[in-house]
C-alpha atoms as a PDB file:
ATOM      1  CA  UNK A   1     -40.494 127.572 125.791  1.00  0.00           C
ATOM      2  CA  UNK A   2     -37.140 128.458 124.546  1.00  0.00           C
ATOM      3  CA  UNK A   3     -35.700 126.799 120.706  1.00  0.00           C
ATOM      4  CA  UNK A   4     -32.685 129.251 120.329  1.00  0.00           C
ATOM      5  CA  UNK A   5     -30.734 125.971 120.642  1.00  0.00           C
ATOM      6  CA  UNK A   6     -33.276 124.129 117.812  1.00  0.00           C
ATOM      7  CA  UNK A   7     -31.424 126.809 115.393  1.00  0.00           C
ATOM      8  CA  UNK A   8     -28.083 125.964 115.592  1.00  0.00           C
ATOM      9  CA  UNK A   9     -27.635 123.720 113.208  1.00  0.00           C
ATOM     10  CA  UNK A  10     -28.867 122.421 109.742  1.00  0.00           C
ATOM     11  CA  UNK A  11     -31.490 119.955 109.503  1.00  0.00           C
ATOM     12  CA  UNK A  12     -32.628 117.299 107.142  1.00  0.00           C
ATOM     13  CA  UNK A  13     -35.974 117.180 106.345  1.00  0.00           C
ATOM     14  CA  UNK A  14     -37.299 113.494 106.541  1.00  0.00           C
ATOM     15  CA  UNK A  15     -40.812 113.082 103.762  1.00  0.00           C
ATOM     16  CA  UNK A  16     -41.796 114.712 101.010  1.00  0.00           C
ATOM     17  CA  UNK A  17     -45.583 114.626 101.676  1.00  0.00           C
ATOM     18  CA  UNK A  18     -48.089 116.999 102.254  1.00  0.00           C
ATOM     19  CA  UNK A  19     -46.934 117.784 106.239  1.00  0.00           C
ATOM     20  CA  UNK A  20     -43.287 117.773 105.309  1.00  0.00           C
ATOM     21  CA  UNK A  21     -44.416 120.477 103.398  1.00  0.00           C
ATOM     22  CA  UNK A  22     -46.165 122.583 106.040  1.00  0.00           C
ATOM     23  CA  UNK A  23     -42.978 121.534 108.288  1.00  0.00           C
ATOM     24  CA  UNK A  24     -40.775 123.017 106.042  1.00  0.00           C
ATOM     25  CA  UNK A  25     -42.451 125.985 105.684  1.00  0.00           C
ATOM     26  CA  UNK A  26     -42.328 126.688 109.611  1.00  0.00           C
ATOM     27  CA  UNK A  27     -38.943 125.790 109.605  1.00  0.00           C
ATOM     28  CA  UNK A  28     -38.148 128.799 107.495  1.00  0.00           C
ATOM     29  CA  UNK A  29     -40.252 131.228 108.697  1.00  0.00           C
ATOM     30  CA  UNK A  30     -38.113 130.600 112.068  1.00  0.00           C
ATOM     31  CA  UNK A  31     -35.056 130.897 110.345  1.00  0.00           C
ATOM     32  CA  UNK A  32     -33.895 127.398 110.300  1.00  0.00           C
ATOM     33  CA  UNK A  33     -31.269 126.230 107.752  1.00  0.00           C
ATOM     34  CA  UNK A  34     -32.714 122.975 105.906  1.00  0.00           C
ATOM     35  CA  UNK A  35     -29.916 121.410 104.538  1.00  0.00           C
ATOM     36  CA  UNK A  36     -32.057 119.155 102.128  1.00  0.00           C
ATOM     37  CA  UNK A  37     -34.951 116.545 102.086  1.00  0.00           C
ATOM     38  CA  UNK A  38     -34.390 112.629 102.430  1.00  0.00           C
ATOM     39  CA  UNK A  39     -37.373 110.617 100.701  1.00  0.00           C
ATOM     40  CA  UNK A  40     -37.116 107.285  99.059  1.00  0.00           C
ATOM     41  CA  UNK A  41     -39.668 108.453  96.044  1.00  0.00           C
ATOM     42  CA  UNK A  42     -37.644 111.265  95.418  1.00  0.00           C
ATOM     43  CA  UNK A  43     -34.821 111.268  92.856  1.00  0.00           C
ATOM     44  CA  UNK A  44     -32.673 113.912  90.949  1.00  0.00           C
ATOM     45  CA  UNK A  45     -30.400 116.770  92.277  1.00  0.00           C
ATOM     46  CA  UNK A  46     -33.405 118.656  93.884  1.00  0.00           C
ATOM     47  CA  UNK A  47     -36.916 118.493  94.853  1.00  0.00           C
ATOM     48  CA  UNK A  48     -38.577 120.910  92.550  1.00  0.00           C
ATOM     49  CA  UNK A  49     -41.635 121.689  94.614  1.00  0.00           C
ATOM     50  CA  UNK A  50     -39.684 122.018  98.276  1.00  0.00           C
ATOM     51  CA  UNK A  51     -36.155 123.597  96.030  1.00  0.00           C
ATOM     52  CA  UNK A  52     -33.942 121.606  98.221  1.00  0.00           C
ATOM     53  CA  UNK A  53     -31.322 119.221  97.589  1.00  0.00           C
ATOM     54  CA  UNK A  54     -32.059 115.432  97.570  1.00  0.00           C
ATOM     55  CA  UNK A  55     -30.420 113.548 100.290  1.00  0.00           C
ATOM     56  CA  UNK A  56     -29.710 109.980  99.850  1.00  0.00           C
ATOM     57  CA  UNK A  57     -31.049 108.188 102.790  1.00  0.00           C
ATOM     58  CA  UNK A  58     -28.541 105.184 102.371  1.00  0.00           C
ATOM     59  CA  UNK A  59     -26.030 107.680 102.867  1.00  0.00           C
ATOM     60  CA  UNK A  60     -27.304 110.409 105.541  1.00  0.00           C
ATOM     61  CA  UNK A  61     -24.857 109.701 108.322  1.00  0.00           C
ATOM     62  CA  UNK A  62     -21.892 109.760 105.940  1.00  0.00           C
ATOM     63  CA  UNK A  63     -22.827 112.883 103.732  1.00  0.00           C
ATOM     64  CA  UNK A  64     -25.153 114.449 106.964  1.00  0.00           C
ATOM     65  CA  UNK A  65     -23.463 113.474 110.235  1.00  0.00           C
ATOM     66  CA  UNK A  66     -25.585 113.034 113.836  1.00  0.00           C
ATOM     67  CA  UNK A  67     -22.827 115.099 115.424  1.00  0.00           C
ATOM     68  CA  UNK A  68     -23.692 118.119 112.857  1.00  0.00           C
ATOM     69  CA  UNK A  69     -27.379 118.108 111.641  1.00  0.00           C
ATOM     70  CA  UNK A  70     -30.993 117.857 113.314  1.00  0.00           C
ATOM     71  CA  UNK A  71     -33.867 116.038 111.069  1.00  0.00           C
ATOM     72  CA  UNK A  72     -37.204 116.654 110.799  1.00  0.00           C
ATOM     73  CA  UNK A  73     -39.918 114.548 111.332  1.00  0.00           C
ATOM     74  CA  UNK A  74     -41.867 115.193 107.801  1.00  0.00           C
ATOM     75  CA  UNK A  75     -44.815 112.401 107.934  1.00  0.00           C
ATOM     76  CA  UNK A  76     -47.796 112.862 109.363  1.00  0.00           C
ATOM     77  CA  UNK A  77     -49.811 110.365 111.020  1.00  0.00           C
ATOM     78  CA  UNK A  78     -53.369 108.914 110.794  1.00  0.00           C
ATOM     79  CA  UNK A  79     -55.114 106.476 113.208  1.00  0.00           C
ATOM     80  CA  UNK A  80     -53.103 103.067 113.354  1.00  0.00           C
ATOM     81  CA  UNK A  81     -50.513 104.077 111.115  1.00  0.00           C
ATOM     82  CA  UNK A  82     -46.972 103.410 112.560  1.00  0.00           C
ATOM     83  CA  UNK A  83     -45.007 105.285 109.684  1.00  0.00           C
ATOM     84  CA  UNK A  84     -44.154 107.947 111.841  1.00  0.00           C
ATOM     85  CA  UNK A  85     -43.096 106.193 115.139  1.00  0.00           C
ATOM     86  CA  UNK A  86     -41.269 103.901 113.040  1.00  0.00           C
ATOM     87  CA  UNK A  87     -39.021 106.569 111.652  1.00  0.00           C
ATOM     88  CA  UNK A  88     -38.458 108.562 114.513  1.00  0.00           C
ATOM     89  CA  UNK A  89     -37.110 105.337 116.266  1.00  0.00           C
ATOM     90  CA  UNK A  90     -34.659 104.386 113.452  1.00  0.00           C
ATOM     91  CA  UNK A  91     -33.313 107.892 113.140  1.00  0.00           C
ATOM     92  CA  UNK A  92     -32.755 108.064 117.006  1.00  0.00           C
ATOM     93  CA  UNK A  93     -30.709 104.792 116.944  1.00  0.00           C
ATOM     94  CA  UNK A  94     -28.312 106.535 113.919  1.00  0.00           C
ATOM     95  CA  UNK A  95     -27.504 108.639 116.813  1.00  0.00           C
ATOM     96  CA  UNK A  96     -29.960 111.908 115.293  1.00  0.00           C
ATOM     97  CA  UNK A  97     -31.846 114.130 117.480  1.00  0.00           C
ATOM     98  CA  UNK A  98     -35.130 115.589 116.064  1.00  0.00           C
ATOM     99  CA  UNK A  99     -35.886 119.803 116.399  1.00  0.00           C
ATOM    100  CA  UNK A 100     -38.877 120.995 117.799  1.00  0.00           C
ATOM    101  CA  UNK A 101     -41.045 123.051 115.673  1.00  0.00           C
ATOM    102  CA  UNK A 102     -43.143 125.894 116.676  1.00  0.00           C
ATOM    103  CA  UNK A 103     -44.394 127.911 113.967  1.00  0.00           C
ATOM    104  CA  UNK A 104     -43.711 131.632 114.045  1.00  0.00           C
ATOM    105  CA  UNK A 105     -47.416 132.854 114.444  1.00  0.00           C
ATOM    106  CA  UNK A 106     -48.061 130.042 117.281  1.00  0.00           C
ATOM    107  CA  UNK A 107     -48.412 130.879 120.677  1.00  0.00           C
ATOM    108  CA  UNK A 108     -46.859 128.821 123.164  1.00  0.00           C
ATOM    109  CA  UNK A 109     -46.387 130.147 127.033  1.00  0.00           C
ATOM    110  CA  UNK A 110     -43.291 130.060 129.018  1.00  0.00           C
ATOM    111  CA  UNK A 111     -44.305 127.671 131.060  1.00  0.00           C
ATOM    112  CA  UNK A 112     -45.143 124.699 128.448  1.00  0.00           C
ATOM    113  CA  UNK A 113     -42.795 122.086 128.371  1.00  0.00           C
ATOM    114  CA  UNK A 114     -42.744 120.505 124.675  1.00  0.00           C
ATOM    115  CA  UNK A 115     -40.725 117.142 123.593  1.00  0.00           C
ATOM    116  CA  UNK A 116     -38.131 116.612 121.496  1.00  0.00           C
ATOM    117  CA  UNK A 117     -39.237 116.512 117.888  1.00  0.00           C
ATOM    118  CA  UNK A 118     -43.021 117.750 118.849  1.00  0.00           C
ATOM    119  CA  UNK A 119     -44.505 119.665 115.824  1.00  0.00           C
ATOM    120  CA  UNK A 120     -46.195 123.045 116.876  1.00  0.00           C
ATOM    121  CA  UNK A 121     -48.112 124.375 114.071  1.00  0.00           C
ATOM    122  CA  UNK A 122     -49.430 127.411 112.503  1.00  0.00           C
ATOM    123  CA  UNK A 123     -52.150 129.599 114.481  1.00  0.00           C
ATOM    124  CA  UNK A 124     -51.946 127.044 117.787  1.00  0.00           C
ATOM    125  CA  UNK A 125     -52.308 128.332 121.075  1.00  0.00           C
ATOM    126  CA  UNK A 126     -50.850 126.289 123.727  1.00  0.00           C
ATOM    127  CA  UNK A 127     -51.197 127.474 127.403  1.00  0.00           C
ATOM    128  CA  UNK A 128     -50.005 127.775 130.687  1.00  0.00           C
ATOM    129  CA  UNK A 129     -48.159 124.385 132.408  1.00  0.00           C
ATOM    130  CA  UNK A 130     -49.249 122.316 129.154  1.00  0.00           C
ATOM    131  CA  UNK A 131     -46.872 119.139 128.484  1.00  0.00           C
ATOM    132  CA  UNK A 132     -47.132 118.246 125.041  1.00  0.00           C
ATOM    133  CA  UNK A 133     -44.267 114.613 124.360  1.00  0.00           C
ATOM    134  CA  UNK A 134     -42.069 113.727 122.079  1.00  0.00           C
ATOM    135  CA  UNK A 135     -42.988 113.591 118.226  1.00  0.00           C
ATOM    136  CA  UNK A 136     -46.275 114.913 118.866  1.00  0.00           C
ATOM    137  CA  UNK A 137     -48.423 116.966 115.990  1.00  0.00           C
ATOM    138  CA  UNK A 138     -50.448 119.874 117.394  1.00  0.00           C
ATOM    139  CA  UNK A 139     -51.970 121.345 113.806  1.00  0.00           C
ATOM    140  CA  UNK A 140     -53.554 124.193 112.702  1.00  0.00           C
ATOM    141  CA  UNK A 141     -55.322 126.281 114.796  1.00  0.00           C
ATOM    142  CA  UNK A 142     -55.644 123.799 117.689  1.00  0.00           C
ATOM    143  CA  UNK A 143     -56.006 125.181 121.223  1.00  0.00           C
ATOM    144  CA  UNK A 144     -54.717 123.349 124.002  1.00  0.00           C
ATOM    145  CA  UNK A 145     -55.638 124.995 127.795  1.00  0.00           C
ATOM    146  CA  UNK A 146     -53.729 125.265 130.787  1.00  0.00           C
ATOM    147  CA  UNK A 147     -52.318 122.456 132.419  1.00  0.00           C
ATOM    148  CA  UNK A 148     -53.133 119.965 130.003  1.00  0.00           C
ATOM    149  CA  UNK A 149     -51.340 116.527 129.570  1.00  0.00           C
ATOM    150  CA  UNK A 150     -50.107 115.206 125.942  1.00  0.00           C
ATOM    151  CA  UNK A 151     -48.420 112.480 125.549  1.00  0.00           C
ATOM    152  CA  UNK A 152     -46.248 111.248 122.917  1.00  0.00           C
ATOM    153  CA  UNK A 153     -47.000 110.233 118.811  1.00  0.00           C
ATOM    154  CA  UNK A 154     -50.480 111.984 119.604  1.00  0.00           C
ATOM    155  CA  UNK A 155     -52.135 113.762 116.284  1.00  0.00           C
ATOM    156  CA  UNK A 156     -54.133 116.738 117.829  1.00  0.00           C
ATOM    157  CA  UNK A 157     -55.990 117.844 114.040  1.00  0.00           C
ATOM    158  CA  UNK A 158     -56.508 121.353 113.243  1.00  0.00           C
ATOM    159  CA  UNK A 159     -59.338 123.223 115.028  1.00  0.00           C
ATOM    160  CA  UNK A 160     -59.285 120.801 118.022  1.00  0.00           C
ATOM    161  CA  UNK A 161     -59.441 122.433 121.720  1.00  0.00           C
ATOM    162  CA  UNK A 162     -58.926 120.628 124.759  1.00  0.00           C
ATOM    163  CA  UNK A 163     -60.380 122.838 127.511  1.00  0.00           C
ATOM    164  CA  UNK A 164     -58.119 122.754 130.954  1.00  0.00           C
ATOM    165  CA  UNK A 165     -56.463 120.230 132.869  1.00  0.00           C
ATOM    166  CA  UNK A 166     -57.159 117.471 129.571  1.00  0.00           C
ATOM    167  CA  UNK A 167     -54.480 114.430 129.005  1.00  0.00           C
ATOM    168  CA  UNK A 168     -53.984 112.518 126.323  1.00  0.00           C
ATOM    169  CA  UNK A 169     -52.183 109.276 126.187  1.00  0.00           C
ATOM    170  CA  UNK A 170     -50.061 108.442 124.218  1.00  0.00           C
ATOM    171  CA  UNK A 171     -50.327 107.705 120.456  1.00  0.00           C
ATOM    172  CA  UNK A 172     -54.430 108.800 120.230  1.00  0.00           C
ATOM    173  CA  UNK A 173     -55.824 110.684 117.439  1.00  0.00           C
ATOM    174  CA  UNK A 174     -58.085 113.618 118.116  1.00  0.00           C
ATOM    175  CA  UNK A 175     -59.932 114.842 114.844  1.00  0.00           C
ATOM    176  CA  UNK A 176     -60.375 118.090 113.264  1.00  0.00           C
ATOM    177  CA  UNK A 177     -62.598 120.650 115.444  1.00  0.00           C
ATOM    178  CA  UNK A 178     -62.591 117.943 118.215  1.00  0.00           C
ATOM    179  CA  UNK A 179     -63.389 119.524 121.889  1.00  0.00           C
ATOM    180  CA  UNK A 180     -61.994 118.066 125.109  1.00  0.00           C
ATOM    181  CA  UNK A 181     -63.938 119.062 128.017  1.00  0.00           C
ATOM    182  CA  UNK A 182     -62.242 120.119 130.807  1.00  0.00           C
ATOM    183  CA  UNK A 183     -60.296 117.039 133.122  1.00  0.00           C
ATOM    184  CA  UNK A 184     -60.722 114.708 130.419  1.00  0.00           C
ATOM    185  CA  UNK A 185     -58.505 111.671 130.041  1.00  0.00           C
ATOM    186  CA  UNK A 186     -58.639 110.277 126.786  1.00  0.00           C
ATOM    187  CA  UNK A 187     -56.724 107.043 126.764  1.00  0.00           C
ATOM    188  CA  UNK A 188     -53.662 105.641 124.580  1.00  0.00           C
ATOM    189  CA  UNK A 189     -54.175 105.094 121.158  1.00  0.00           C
ATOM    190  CA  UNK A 190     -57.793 106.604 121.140  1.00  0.00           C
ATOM    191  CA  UNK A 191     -59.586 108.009 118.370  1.00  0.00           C
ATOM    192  CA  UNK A 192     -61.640 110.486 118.692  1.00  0.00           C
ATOM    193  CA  UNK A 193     -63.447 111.408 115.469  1.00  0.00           C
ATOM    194  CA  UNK A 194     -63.902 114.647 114.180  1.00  0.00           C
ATOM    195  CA  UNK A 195     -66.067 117.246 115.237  1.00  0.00           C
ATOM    196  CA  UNK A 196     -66.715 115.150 118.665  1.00  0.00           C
ATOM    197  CA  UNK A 197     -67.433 116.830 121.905  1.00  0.00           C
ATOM    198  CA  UNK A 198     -66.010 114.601 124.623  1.00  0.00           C
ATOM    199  CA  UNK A 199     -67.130 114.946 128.306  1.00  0.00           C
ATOM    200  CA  UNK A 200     -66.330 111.877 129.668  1.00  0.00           C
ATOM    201  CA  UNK A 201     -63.212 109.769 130.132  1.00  0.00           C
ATOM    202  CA  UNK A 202     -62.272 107.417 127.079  1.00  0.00           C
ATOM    203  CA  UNK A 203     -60.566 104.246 127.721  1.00  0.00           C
ATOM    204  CA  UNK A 204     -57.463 103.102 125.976  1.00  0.00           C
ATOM    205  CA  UNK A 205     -58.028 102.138 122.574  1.00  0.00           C
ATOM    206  CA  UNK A 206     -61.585 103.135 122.190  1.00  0.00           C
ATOM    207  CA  UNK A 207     -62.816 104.538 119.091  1.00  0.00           C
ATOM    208  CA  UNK A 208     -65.463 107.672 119.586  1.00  0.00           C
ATOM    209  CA  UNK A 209     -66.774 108.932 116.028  1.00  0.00           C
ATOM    210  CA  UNK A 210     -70.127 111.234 114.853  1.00  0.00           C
ATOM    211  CA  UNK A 211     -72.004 110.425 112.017  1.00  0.00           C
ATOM    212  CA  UNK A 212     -69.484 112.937 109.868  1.00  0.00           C
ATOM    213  CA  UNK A 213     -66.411 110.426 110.463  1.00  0.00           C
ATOM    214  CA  UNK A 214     -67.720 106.725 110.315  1.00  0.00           C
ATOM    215  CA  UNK A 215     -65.203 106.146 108.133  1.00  0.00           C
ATOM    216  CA  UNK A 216     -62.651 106.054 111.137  1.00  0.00           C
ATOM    217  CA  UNK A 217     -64.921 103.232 112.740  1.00  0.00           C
ATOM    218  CA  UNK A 218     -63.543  99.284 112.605  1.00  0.00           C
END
């Protein structure tokens, strides 16, 4: 998986939350120029806990042109939140194109294809002939096994391992220290709870949880 073209330009870094934060840091530690951070509850010259300049977002594609900077995708996303998706959309119709972010001590193999705007973070191992879509988060310390399926808007939390030949459809949430059997299809918009061990197929929509994450049941 090659990003040398990721680098060659600034990018904006959309949020101010706790993963814009952690995105921000792997943007550095790759060398990427962040020209500053768009956030409606941000105000002033610059954010004093990222020490970037504050981008009005009314403004972006005058001050911060399509045609010469990249964003960021910097919110996260929990189970039926659309936050995410909803940005990513808007920004694509201003004409922006989101970088992909693999964090400097991931490892990701050659043969991976990742999406545009897919979010590869720190201490992740993803294997041979893994497809991981577009604004996907794989966090921290996640493990994803050769020739495994993600698809798009997925949240795979840190910890998690799918074992081989795993997909995911699109938009599902798979908890922290989650584990995918091997050939499992887990189905759009799924949630599996934390700390789950899945060996069977989960329909679309379907919610599994353990008694540590009831709180993610309807």
């Amino acid at each position: 998986m090659n990003h040398q073209d990721d680098k060659s330009c600034p990018v904006v870094l959309l949020g101010a939350g706790g993963h814009a934060g952690v995105v921000l840091d792997a943007l550095r530690l790759i060398g990427v120029d962040v020209a500053g951070v768009c956030d409606p509850v941000l105000s002033g010259a610059v954010a004093s806990t990222m020490n970037l300049p504050v981008i009005d977002g009314d403004r972006l594609t005058d001050t911060h042109p399509p045609e010469h900077f990249r964003v960021a995708n910097g919110v996260g996303m929990m189970p039926g939140q659309q936050n995410r998706r909803d940005l990513f959309h808007s920004m694509q119709t201003s004409g922006y194109r989101f970088i992909t972010v693999a964090h400097i001590s991931s490892i990701v193999a050659d043969t991976a294809c990742v999406g545009e705007g897919a979010q590869i973070m720190a201490g992740v191992i993803v294997q041979d002939r893994v497809t991981i879509g577009e604004q996907t988060i794989v966090n921290t310390g996640a493990q994803i096994d050769h020739g495994c399926r993600v698809g798009s808007m997925v949240h795979i939390c840190p910890g998690a391992v799918l074992s081989g030949d795993v997909v995911i459809g699109d938009d599902a949430f798979i908890g922290a220290g989650a584990i995918i059997i091997n050939g499992v299809e887990i189905g759009a918009r799924a949630v599996i709870g934390a700390g789950a061990v899945i060996t069977r197929n989960v329909l679309d929509d379907t919610r599994i949880v353990t008694p540590a994450s009831r709180d993610l049941a309807p």
